[in-house]
N, C-alpha and C. Protein backbone atom coordinates (compact mmCIF):
# COMPACT_ATOMS: atom_id res chain seq x y z
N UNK A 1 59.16 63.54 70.80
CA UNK A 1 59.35 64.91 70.42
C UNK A 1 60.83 65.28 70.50
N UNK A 2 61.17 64.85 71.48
CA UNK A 2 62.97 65.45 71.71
C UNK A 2 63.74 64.33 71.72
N UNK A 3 64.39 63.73 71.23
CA UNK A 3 65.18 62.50 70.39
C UNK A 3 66.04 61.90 72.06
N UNK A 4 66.13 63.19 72.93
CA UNK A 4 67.53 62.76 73.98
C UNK A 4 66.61 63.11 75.40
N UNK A 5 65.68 62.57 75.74
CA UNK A 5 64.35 63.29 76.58
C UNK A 5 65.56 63.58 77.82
N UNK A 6 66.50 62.31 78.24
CA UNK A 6 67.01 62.16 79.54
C UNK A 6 68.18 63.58 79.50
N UNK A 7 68.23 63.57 78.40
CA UNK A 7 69.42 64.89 78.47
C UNK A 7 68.71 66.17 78.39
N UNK A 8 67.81 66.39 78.37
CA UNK A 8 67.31 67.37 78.34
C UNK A 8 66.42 67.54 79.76
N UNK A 9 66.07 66.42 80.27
CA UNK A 9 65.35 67.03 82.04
C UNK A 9 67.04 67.10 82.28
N UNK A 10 68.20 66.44 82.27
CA UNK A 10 69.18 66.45 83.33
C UNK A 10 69.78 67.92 83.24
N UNK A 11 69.76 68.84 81.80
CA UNK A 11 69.91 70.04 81.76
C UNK A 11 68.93 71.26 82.31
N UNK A 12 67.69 70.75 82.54
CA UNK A 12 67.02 71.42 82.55
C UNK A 12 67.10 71.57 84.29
N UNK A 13 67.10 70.47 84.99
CA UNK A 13 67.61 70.41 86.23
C UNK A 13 69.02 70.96 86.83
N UNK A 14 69.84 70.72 86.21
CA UNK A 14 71.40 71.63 86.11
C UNK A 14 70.80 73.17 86.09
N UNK A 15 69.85 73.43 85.47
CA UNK A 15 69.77 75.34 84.79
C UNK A 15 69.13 75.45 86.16
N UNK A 16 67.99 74.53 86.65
CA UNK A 16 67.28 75.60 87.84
C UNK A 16 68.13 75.82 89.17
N UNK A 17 69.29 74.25 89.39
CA UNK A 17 69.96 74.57 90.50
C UNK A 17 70.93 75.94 90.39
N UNK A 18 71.42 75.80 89.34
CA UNK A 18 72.43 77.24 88.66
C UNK A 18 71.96 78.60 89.10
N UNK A 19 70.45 78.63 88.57
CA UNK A 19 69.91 79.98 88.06
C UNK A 19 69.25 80.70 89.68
N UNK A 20 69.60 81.77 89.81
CA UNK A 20 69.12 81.98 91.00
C UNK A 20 67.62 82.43 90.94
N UNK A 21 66.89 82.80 91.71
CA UNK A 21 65.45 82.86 91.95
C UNK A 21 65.53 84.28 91.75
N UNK A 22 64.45 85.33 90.90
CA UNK A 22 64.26 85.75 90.55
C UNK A 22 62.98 86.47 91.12
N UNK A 23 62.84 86.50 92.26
CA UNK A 23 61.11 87.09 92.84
C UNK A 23 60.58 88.08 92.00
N UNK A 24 61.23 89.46 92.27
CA UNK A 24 60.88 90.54 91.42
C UNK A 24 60.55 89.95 89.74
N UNK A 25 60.75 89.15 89.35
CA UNK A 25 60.79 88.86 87.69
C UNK A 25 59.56 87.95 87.80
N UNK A 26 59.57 87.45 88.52
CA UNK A 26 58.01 86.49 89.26
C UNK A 26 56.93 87.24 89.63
N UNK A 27 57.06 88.23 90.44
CA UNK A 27 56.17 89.33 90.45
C UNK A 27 55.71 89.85 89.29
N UNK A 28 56.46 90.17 88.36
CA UNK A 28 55.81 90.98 87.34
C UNK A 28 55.50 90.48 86.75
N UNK A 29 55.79 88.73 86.04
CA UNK A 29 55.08 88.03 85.39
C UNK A 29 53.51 87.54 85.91
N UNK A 30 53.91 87.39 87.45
CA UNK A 30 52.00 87.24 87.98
C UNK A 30 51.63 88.38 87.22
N UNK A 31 52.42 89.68 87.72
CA UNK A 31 50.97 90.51 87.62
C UNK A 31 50.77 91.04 86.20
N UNK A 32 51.28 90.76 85.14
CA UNK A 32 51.06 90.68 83.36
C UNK A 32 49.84 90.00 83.45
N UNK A 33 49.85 88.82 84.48
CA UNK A 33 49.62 87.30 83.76
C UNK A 33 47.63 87.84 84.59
N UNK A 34 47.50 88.35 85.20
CA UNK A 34 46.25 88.93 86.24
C UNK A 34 45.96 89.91 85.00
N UNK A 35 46.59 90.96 84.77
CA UNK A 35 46.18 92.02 83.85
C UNK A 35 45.80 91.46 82.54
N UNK A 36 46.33 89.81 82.11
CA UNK A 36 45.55 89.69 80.97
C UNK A 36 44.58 89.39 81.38
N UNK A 37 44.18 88.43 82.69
CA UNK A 37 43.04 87.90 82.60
C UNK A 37 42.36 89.22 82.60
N UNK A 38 42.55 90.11 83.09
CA UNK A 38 41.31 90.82 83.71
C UNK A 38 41.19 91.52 81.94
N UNK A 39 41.63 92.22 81.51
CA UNK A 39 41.64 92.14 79.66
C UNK A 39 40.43 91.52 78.87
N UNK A 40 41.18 90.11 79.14
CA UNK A 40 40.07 88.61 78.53
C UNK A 40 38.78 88.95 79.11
N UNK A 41 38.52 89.34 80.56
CA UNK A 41 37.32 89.31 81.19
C UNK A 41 37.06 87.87 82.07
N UNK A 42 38.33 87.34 82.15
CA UNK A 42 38.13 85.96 82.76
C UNK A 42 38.64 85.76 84.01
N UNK A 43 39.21 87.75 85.07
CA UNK A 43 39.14 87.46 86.04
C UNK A 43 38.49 88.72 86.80
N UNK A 44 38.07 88.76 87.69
CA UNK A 44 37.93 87.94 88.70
C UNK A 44 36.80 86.91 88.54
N UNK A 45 36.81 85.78 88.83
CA UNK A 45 35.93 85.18 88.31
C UNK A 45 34.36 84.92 88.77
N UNK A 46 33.45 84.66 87.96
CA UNK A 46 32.19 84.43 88.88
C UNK A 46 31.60 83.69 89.83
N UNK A 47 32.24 82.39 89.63
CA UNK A 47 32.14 81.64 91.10
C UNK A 47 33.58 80.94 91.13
N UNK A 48 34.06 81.40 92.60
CA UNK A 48 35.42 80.91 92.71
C UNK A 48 35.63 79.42 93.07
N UNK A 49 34.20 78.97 93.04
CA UNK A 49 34.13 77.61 93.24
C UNK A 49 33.79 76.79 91.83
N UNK A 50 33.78 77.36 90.95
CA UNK A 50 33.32 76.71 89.79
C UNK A 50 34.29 75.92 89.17
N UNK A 51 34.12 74.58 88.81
CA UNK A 51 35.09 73.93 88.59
C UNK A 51 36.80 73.54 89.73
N UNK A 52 35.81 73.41 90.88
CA UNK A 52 36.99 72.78 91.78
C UNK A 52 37.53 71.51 91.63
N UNK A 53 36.54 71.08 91.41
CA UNK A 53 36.55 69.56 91.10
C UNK A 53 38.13 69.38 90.15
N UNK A 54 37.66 69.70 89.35
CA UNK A 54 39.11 69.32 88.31
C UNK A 54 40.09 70.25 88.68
N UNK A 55 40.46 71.39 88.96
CA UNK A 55 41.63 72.08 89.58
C UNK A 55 42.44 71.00 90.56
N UNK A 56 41.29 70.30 91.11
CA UNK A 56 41.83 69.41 92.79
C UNK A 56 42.15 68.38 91.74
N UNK A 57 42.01 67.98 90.79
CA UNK A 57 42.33 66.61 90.08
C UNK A 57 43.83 66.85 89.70
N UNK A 58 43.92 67.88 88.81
CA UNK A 58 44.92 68.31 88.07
C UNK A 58 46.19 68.76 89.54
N UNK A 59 46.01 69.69 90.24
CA UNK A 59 46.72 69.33 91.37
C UNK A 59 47.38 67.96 92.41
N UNK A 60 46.49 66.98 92.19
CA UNK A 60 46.21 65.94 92.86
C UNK A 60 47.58 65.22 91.97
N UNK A 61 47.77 65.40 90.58
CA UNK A 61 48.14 64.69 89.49
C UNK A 61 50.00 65.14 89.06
N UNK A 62 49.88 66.72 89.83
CA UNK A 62 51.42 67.54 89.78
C UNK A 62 51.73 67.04 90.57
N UNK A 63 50.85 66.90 92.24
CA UNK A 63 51.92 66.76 92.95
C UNK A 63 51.85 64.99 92.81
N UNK A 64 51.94 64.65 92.63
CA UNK A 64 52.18 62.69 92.60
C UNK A 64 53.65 62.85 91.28
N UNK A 65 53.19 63.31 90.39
CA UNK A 65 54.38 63.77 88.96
C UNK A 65 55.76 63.77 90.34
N UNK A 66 55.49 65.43 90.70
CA UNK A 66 57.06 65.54 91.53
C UNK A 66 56.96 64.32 92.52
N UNK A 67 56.04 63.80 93.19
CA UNK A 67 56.69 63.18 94.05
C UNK A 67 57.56 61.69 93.16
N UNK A 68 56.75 61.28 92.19
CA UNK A 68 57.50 60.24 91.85
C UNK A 68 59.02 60.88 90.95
N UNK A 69 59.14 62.07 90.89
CA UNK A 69 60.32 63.08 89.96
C UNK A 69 61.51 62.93 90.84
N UNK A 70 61.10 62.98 92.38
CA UNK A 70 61.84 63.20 93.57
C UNK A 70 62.30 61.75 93.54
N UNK A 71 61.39 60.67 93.72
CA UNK A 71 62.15 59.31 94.09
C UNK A 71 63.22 58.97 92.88
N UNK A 72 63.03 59.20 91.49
CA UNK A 72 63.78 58.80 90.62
C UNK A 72 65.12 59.64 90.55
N UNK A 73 64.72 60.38 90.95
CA UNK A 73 66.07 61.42 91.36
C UNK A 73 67.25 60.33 92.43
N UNK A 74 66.44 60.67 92.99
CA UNK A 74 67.14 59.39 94.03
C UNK A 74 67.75 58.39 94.32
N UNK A 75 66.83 57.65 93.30
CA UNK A 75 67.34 55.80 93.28
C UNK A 75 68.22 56.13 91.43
N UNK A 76 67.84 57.11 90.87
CA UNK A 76 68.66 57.25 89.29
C UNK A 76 70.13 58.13 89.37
């Protein structure tokens, strides 16, 4: 998709150390991001256990991503 992949995480990594953290701008994007669901009708939801299974997969799968993101950082 992006012709220069390595130049583009190494910028993209440059922008987050740069950019300072933003809470308040984080806040209001959660709470857009709650007001659509609740909109859609898809929150609060009906069983908060429904579909754990794959949430814990897909979690299971980010954090292994950063951890191997972290070692290549490292040894690259």
């Amino acid at each position: 998709m992006f012709p220069r992949y390595d130049l583009l995480a190494k910028l993209e990594r440059q922008w987050a150390r740069e950019t300072p953290i933003d809470r308040q701008a984080n806040l209001r994007q959660l709470d857009d991001l709650v007001a659509l669901a609740v909109a859609l009708g898809v929150w609060p939801p009906q069983d908060p256990f429904d579909d754990m299974e794959h949430k814990s997969a897909i979690q299971r799968t980010l954090n292994l991503a950063r951890r191997d993101e972290g070692r290549r950082e490292k040894t690259g």
